[in-house]
C-alpha atoms as a PDB file:
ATOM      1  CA  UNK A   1      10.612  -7.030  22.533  1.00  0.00           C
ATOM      2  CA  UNK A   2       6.794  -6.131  23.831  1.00  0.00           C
ATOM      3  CA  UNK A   3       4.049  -6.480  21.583  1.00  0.00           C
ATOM      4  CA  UNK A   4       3.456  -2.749  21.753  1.00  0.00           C
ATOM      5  CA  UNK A   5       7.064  -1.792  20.632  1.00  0.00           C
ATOM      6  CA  UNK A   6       6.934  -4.789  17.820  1.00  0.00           C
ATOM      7  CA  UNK A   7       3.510  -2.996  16.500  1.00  0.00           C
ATOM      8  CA  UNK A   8       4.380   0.409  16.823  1.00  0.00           C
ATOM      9  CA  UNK A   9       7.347  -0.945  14.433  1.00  0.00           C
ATOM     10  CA  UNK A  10       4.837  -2.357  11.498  1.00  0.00           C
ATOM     11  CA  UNK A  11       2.744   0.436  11.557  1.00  0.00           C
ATOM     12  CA  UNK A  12       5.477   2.731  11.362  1.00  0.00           C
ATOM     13  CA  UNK A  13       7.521   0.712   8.572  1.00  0.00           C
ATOM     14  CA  UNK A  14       3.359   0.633   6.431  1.00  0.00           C
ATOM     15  CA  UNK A  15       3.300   4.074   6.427  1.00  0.00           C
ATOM     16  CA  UNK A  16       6.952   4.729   5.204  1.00  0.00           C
ATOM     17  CA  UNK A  17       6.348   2.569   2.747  1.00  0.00           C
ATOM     18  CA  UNK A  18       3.348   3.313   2.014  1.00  0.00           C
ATOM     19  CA  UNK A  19       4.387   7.004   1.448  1.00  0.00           C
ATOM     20  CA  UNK A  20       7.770   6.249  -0.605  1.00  0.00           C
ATOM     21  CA  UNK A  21       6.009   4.022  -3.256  1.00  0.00           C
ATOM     22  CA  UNK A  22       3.093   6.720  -3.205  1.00  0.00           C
ATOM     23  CA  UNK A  23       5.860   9.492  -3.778  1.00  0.00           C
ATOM     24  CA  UNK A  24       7.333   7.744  -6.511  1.00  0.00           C
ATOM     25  CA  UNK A  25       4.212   6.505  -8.140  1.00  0.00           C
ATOM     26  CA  UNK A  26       2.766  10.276  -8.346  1.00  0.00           C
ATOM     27  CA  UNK A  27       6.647  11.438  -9.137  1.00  0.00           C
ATOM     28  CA  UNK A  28       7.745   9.673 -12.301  1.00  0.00           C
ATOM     29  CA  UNK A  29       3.653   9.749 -13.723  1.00  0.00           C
ATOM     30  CA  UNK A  30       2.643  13.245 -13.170  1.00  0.00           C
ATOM     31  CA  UNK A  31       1.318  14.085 -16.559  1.00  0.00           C
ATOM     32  CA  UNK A  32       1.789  10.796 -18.319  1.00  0.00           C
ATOM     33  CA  UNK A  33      -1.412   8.743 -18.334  1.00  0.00           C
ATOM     34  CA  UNK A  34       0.146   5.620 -19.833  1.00  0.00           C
ATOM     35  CA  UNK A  35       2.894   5.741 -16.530  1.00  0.00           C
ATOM     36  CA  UNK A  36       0.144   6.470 -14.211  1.00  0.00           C
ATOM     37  CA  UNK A  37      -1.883   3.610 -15.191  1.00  0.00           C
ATOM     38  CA  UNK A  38       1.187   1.257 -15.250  1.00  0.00           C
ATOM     39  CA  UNK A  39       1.236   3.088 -11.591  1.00  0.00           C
ATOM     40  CA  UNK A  40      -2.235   1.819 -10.693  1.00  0.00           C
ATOM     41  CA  UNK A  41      -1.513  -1.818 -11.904  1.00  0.00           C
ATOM     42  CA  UNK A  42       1.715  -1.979 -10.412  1.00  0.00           C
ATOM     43  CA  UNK A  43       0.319  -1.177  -6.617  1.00  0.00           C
ATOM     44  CA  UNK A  44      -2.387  -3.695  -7.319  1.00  0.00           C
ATOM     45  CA  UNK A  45      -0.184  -6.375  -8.143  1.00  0.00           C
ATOM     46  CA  UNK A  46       1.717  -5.798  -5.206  1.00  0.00           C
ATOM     47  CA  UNK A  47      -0.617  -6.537  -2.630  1.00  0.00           C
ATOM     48  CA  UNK A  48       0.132  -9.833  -1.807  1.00  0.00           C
ATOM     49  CA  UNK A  49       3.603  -8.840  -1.258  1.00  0.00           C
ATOM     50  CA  UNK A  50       2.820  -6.163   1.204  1.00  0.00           C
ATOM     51  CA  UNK A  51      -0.083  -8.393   2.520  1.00  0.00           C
ATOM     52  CA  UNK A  52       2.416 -11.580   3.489  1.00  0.00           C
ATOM     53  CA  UNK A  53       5.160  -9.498   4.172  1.00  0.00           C
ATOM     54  CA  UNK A  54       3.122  -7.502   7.073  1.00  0.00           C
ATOM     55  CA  UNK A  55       1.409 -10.782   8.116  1.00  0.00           C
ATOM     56  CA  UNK A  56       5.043 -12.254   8.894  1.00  0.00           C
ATOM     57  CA  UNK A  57       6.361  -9.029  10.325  1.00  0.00           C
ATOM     58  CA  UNK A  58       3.255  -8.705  12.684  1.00  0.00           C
ATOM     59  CA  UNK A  59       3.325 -12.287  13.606  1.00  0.00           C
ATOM     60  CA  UNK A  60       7.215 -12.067  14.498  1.00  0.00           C
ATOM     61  CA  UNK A  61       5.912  -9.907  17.879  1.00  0.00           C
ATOM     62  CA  UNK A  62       2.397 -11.376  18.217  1.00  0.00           C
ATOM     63  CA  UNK A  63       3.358 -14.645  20.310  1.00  0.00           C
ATOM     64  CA  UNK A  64       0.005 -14.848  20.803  1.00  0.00           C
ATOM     65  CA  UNK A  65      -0.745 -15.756  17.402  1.00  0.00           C
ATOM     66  CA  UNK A  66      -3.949 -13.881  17.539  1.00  0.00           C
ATOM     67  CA  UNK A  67      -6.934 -12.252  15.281  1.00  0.00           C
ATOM     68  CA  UNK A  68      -4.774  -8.527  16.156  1.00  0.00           C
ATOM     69  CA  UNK A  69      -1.670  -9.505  13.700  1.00  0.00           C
ATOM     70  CA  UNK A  70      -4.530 -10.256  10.840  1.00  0.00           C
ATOM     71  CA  UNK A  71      -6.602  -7.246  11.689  1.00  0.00           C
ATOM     72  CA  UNK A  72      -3.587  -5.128  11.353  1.00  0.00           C
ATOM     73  CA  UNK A  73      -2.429  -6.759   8.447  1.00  0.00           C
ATOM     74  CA  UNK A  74      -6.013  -6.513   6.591  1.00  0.00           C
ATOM     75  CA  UNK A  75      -6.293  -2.790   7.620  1.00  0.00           C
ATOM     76  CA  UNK A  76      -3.139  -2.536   5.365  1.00  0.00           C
ATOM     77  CA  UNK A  77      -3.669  -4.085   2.580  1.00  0.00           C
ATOM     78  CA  UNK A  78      -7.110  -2.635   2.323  1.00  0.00           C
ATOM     79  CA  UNK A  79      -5.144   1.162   2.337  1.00  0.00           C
ATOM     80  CA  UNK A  80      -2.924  -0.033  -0.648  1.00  0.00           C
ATOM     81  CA  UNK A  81      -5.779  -1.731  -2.453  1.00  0.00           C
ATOM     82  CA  UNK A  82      -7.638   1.531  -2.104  1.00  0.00           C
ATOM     83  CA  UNK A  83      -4.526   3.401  -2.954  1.00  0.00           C
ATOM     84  CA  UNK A  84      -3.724   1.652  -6.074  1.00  0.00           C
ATOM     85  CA  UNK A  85      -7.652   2.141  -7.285  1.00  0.00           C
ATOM     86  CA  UNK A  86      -7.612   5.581  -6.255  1.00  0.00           C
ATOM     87  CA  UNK A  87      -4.432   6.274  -8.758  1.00  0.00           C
ATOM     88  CA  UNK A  88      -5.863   4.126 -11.331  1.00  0.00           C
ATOM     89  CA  UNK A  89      -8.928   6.281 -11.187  1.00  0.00           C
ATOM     90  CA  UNK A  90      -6.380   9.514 -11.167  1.00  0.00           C
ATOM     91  CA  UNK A  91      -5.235   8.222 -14.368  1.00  0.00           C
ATOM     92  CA  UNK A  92      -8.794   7.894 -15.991  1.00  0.00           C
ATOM     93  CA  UNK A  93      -9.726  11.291 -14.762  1.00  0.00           C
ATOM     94  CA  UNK A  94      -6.072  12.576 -16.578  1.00  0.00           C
ATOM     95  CA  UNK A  95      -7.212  10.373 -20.157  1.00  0.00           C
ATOM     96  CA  UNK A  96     -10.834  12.222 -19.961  1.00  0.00           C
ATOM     97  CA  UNK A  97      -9.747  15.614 -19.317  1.00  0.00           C
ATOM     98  CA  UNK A  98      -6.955  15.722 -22.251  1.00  0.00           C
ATOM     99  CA  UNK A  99      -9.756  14.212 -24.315  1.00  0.00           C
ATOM    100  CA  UNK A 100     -11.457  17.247 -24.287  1.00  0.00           C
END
């Protein structure tokens, strides 16, 4: 299998992913701030798992062993770093506007 093919794979796989755990994450927390927060952490503390897993998955088609299977991995874990702060924040925005 080409490089192309093996990285049109991984990036495809990332976003599914990506989306089911974001679907679910928003799902079961919608109104709930404690589950939205447990959200948040829970996306954080996956990281490494998504970061290792994609860095293997890449470097099955990179033969190459290059800086692209890094980049590509990097460029993913930065998304669900950013995604898990960015429903983390969600959830602070939810506790200060019931406050009121």
């Amino acid at each position: 299998m080409s490089a192309d093919v093996g990285m049109s794979i991984t990036i495809l796989l990332e976003i599914t992913v990506f989306g089911i755990i974001n679907f679910y994450a928003f799902k079961y927390s919608q109104d709930n701030i404690k589950k939205r927060i447990w959200a948040g952490v829970i996306f954080l503390l996956l990281t490494p798992i998504i970061l290792f897993g994609t860095l293997y998955f890449v470097l099955l088609f990179d033969k190459g062993m290059g800086w692209g299977a890094f980049v590509v991995t990097l460029i993913a874990t930065g998304l669900y770093i950013i995604n898990g702060i960015i429903v983390l924040l969600s959830s602070f925005y939810l506790y200060f506007k019931k406050s009121k």
